[in-house]
Protein backbone atom coordinates (compact mmCIF):
# COMPACT_ATOMS: atom_id res chain seq x y z
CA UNK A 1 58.92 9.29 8.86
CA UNK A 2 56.73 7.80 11.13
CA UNK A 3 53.17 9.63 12.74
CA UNK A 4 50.67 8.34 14.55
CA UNK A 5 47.61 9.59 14.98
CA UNK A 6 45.41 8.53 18.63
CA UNK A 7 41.69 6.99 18.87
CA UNK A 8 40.71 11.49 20.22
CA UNK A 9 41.78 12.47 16.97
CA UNK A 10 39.36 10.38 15.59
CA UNK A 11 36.57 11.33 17.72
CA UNK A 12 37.45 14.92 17.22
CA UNK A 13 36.89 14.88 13.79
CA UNK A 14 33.05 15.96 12.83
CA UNK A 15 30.98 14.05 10.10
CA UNK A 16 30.37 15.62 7.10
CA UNK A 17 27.04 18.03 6.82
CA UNK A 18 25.19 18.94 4.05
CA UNK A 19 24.92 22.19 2.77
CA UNK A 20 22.44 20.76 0.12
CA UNK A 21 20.42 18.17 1.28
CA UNK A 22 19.37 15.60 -1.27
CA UNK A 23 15.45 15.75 -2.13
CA UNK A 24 12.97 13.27 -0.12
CA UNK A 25 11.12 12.35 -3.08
CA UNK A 26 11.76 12.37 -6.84
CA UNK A 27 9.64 10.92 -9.88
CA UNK A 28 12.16 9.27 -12.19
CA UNK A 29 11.60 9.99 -16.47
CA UNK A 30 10.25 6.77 -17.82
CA UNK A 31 11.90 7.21 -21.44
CA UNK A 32 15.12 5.03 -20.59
CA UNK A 33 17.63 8.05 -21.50
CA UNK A 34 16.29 11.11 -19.77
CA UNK A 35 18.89 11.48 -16.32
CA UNK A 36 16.72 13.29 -13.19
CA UNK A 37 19.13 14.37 -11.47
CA UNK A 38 19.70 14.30 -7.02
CA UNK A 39 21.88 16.99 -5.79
CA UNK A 40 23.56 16.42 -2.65
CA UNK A 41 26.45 18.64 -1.40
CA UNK A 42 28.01 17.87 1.77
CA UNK A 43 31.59 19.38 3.74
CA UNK A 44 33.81 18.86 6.07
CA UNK A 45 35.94 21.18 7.80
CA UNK A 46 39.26 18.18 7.93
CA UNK A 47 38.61 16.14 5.30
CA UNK A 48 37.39 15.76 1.68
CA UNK A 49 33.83 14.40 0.78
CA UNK A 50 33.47 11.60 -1.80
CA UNK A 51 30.10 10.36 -2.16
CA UNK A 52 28.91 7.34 -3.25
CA UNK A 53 25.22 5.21 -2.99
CA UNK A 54 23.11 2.48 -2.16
CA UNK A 55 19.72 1.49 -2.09
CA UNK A 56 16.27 -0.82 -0.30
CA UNK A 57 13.19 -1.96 -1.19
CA UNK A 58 11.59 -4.06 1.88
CA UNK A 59 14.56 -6.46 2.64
CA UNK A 60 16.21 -5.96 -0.75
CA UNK A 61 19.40 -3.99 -0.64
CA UNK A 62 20.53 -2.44 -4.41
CA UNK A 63 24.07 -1.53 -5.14
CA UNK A 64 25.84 -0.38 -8.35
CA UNK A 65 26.26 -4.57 -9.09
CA UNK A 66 22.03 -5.29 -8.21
CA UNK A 67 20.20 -2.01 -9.72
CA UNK A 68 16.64 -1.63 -8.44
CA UNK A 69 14.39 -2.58 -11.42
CA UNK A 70 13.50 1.42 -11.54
CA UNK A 71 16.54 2.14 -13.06
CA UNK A 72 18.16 1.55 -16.94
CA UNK A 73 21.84 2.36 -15.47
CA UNK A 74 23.73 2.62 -12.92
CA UNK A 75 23.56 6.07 -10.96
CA UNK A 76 26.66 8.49 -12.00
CA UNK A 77 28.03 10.66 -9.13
CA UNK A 78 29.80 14.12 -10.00
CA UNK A 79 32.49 14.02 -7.00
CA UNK A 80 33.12 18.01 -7.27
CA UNK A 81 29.31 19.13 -7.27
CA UNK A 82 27.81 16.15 -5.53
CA UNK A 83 25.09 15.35 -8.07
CA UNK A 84 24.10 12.59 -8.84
CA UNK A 85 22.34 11.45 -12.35
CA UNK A 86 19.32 8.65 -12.19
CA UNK A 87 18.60 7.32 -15.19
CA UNK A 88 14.65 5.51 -15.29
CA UNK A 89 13.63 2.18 -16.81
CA UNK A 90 11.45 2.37 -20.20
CA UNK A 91 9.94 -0.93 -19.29
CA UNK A 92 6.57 -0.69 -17.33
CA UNK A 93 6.68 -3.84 -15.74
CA UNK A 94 9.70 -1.80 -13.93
CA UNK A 95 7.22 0.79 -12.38
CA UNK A 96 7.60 1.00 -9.08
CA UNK A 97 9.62 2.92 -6.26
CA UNK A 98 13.04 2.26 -4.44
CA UNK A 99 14.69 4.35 -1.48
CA UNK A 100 17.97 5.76 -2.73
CA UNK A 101 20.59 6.52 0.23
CA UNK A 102 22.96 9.42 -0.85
CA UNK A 103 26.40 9.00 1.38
CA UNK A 104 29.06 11.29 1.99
CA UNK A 105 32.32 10.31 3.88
CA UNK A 106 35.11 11.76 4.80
CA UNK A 107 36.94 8.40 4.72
CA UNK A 108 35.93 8.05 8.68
CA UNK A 109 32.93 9.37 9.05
CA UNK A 110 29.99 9.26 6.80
CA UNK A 111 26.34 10.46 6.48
CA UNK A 112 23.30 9.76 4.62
CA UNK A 113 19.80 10.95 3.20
CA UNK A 114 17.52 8.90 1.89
CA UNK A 115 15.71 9.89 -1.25
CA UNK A 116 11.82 7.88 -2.20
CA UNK A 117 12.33 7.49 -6.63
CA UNK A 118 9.85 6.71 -8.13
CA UNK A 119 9.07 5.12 -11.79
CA UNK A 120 5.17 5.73 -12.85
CA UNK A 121 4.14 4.99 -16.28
CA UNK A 122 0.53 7.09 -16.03
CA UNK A 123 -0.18 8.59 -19.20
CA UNK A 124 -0.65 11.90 -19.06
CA UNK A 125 -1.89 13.07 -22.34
CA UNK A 126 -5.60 14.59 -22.11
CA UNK A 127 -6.15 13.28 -18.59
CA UNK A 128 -8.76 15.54 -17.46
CA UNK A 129 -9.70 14.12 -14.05
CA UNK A 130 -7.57 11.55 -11.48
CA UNK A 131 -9.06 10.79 -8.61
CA UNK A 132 -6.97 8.25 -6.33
CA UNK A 133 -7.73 7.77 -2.50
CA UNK A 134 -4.18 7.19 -1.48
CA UNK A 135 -3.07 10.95 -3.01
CA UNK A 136 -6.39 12.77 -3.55
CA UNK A 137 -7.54 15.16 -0.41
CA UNK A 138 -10.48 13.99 1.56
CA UNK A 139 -13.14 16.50 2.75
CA UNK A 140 -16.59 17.38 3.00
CA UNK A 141 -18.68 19.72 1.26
CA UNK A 142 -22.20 20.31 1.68
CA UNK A 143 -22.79 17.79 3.81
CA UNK A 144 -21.25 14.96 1.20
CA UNK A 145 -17.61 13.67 0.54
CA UNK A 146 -15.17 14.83 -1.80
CA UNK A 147 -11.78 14.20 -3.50
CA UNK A 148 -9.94 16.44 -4.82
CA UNK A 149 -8.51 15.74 -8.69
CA UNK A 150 -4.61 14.86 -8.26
CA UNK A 151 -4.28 15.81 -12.20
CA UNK A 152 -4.46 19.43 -11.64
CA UNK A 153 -7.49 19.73 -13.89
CA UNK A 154 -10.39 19.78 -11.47
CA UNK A 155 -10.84 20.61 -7.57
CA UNK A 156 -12.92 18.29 -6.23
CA UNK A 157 -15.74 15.81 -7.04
CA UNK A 158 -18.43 14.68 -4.80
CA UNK A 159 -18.06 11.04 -3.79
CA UNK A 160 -21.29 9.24 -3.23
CA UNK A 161 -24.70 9.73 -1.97
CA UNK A 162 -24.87 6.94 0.80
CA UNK A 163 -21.45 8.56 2.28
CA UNK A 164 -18.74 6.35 1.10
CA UNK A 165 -16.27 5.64 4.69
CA UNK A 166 -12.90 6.40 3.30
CA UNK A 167 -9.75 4.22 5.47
CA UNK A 168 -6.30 5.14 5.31
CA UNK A 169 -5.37 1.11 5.79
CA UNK A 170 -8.02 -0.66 3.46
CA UNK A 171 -7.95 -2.91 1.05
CA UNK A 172 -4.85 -4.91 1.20
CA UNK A 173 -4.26 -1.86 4.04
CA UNK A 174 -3.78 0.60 1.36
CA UNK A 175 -6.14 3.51 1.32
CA UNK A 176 -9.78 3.18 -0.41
CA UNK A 177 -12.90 4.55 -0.22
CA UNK A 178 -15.35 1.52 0.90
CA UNK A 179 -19.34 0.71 -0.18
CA UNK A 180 -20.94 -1.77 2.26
CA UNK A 181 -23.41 -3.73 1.21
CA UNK A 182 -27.25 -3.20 0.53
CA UNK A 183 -28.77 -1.26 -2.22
CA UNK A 184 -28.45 2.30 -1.09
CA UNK A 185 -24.37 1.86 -0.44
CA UNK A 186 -22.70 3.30 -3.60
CA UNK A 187 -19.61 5.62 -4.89
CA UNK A 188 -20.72 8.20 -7.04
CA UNK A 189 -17.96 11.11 -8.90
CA UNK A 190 -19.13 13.66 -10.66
CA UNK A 191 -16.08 15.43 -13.04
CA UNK A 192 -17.24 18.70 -14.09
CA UNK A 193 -14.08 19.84 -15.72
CA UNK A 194 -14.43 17.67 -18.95
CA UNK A 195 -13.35 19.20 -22.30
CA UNK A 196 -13.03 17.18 -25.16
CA UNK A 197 -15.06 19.28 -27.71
CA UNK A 198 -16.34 16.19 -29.64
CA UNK A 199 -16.89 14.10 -26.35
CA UNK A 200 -15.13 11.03 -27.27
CA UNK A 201 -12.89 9.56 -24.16
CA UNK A 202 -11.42 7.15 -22.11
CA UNK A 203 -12.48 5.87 -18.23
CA UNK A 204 -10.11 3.81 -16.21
CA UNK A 205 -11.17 1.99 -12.88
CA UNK A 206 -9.52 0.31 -9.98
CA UNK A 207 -11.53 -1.55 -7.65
CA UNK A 208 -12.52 -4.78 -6.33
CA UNK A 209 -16.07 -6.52 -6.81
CA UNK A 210 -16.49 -8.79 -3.20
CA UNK A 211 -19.52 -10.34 -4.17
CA UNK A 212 -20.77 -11.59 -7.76
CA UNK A 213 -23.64 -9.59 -7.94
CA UNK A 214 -22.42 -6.07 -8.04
CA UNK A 215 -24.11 -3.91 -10.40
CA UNK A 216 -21.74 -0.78 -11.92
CA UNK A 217 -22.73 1.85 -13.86
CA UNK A 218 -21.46 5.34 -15.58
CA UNK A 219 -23.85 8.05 -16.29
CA UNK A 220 -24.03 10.87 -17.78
CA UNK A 221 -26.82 13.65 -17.23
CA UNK A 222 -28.73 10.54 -15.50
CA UNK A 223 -28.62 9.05 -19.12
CA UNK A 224 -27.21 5.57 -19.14
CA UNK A 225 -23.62 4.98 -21.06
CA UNK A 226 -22.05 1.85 -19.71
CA UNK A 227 -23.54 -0.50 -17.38
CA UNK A 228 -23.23 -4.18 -15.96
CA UNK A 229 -24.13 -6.53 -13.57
CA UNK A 230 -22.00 -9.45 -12.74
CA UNK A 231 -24.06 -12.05 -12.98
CA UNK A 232 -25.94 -13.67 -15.62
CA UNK A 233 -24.86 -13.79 -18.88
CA UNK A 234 -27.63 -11.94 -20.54
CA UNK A 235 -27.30 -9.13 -17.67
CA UNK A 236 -24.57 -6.66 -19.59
CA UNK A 237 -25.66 -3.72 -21.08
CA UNK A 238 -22.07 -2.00 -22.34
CA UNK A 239 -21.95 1.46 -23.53
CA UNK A 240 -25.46 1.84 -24.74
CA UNK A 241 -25.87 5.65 -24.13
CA UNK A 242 -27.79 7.22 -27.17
CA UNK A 243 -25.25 9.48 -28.15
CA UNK A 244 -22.12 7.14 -27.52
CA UNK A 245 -19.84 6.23 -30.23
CA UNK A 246 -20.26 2.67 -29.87
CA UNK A 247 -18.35 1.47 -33.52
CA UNK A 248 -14.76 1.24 -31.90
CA UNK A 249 -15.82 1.21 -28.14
CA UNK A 250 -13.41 -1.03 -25.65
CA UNK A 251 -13.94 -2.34 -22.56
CA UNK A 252 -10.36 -3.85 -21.17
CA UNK A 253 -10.70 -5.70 -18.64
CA UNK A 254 -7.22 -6.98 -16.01
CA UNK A 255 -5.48 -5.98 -19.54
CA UNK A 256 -8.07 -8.13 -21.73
CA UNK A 257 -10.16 -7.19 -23.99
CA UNK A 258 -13.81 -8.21 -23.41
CA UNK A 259 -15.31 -9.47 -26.66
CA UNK A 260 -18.05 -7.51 -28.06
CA UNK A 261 -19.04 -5.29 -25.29
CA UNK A 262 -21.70 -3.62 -26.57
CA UNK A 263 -23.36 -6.75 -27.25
CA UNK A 264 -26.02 -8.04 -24.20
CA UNK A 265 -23.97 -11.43 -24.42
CA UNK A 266 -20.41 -9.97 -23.70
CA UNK A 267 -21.46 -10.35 -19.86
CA UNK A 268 -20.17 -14.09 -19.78
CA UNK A 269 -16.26 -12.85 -20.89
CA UNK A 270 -16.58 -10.33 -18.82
CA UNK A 271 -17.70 -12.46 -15.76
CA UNK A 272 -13.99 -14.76 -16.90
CA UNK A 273 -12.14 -12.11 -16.63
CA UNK A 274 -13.60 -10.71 -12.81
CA UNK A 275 -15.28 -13.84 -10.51
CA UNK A 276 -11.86 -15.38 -10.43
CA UNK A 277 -10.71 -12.20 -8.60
CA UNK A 278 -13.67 -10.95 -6.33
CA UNK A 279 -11.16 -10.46 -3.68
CA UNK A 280 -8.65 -9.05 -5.74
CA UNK A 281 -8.21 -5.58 -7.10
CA UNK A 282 -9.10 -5.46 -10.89
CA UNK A 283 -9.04 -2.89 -13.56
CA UNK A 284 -11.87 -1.61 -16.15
CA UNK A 285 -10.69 0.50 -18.87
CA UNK A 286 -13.39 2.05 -21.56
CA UNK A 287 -12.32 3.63 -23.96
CA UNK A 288 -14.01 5.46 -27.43
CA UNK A 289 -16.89 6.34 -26.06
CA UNK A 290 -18.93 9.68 -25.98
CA UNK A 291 -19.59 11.47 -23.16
CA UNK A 292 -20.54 14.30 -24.50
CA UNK A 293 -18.87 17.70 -24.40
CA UNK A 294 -21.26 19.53 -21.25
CA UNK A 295 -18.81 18.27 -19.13
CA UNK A 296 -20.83 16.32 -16.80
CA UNK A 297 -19.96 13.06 -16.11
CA UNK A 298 -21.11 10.62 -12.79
CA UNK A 299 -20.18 7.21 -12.45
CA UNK A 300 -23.12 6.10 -10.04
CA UNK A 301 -25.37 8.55 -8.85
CA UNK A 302 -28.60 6.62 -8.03
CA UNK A 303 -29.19 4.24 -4.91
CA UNK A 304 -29.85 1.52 -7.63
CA UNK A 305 -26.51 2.30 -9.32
CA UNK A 306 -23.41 1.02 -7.49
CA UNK A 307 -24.23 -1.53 -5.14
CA UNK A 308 -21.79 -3.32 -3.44
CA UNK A 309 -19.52 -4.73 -0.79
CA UNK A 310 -16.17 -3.21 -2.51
CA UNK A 311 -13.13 -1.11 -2.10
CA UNK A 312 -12.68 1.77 -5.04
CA UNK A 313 -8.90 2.80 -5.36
CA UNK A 314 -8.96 5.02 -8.34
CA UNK A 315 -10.85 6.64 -11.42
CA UNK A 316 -8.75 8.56 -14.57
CA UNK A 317 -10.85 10.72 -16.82
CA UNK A 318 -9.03 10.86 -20.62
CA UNK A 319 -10.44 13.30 -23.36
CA UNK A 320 -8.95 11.22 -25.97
CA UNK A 321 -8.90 7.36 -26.61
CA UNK A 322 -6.53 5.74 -24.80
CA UNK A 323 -4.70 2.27 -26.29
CA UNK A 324 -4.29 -1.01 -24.78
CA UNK A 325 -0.55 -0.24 -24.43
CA UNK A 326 -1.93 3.10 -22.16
CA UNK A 327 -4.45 1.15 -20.13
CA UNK A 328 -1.83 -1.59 -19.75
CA UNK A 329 0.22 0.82 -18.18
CA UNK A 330 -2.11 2.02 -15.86
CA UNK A 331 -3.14 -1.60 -14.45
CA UNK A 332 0.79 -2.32 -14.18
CA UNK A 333 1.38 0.84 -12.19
CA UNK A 334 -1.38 -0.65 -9.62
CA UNK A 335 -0.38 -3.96 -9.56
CA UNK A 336 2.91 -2.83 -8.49
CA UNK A 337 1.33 -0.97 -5.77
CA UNK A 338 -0.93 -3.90 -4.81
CA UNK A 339 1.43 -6.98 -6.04
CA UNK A 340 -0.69 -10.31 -5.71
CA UNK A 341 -3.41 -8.12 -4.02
CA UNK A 342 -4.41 -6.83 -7.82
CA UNK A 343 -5.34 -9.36 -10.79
């Protein structure tokens, strides 16, 4: 028996639609054996659906035989309920996101929707405050800037005396809030939501320094706790607030520790670790250190405090101590944002 069928009957035949469409964004689990899973139902009125997948990043196309990095396994697709299962790397170098296509055929025609996954290795445990000007809301209040706190924890924190300008392409054209230079141009945040009971906690920075004599500082009820300049060896005063806990304190800096940092000296490793990359984003991670239990915290908040011709990205407020495997994780998840734009 012999049919044929003509080029119309073809054409005739409708592509299939979905009836669930697949999700535009999903955050993958970052424990290598949890499976997120991506529903995507699709029909067609002539023919079955069988789905299947692929995958970019830039100009790199993924398959089931060239994974993207995000991912421990190859996606699994349920044919009769069209979901599929994505399984997330445990390795944090891995962080990152891919664009996952979802197709559905009907062995002539096909469609697609492309899903944004994501693998983030932030640790959430005690964060009290994250404040990041690529997610966080900007606005005004009062006459001053704000941002709102992207951990849930807090609504928004005031951003600087001097009026920070906040660009949606800066640094490396990823958003920032920006300090020009002279001495009254600062960034200032204020985190009122802070509840650690005995005060001890964790800071993490991203920024870049874009000259070598920017002075930083965190307060605390206008009481110094950490401070530095970059310059000059003798220059560093590190976590000297009265009431800090200063035994264990660590300040990490690009994923190094800097030696001593409580000690006036420790300026010099610390000056290693950043002048090679004042046109670089870099990371500054204290941790075990007291900042009290009123819940006031300000990093800046005098003219004298932050001045300099830099780009801030990011702050993360901990209640606890963080470890270096923690803030490791949190300068990887930037550098894969930034790539050779980050130390």
């Amino acid at each position: 028996v012999f049919a044929t069928v003509s080029a119309a009957d073809f054409e005739a035949n409708p592509a299939p639609r979905w009836t669930t469409t697949p999700a535009t964004s999903i955050d993958l689990a970052n424990d290598g054996s949890t499976a997120v899973t991506l529903t995507g139902v699709a029909v067609d009125e002539s023919f079955p659906v069988r789905y299947s997948w692929d995958g970019y990043s830039g100009s790199t196309i993924y398959d089931a035989s060239s994974l993207p990095p995000q991912l421990a396994s190859a996606p699994v697709i349920n044919q009769s309920t069209g979901v599929t299962s994505l399984v997330g790397s445990s390795t944090s170098s891995n962080a990152g996101t891919y664009y996952h296509r979802s197709r559905a055929t009907d062995g002539i025609n096909t469609t697609t929707q492309t899903t944004e996954v994501k693998l983030q290795f932030i640790p959430t445990s005690g964060m009290t405050g994250w404040y990041d000007a690529a997610t966080s809301t900007i606005g005004t209040s009062g006459g001053q800037p704000t941002i709102s706190d992207v951990s849930g924890s807090n609504n928004n924190v005031g951003v600087g005396v001097n009026s920070p300008v906040y660009s949606a392409t800066g640094f490396a054209n990823k958003p920032s809030l920006y300090a020009g230079s002279g001495t009254s141009a600062h960034i200032s945040f204020e985190d009122t939501d802070y509840s650690g009971g005995s005060g001890v906690g964790s800071m993490y920075l991203i920024m870049t320094n874009e000259e070598t004599n920017d002075y930083q500082a965190m307060y605390k009820n206008n009481s110094i706790l950490w401070a530095l300049r970059n310059h000059g060896a003798s220059s560093l005063s590190a976590m000297t607030y009265s009431n800090s806990n200063t035994t264990n304190a660590v300040l990490r800096v690009n994923k190094t520790d800097v030696p001593n940092p409580t000690a006036a000296g420790s300026n010099s490793a610390y000056n290693t670790l950043i002048n090679s990359y004042t046109d670089r984003m870099h990371s500054i991670g204290i941790t075990n250190v007291d900042f009290g239990a009123s819940g006031v915290r300000v990093f800046g908040g005098a003219s004298s405090i932050f001045h300099s011709v830099g780009h801030f990205r990011a702050i993360l407020f901990y209640n606890r101590n963080l470890s270096n495997t923690e803030m490791d994780q949190l300068h990887d998840y930037y550098k894969n944002i930034y790539g050779n734009d980050m130390a």
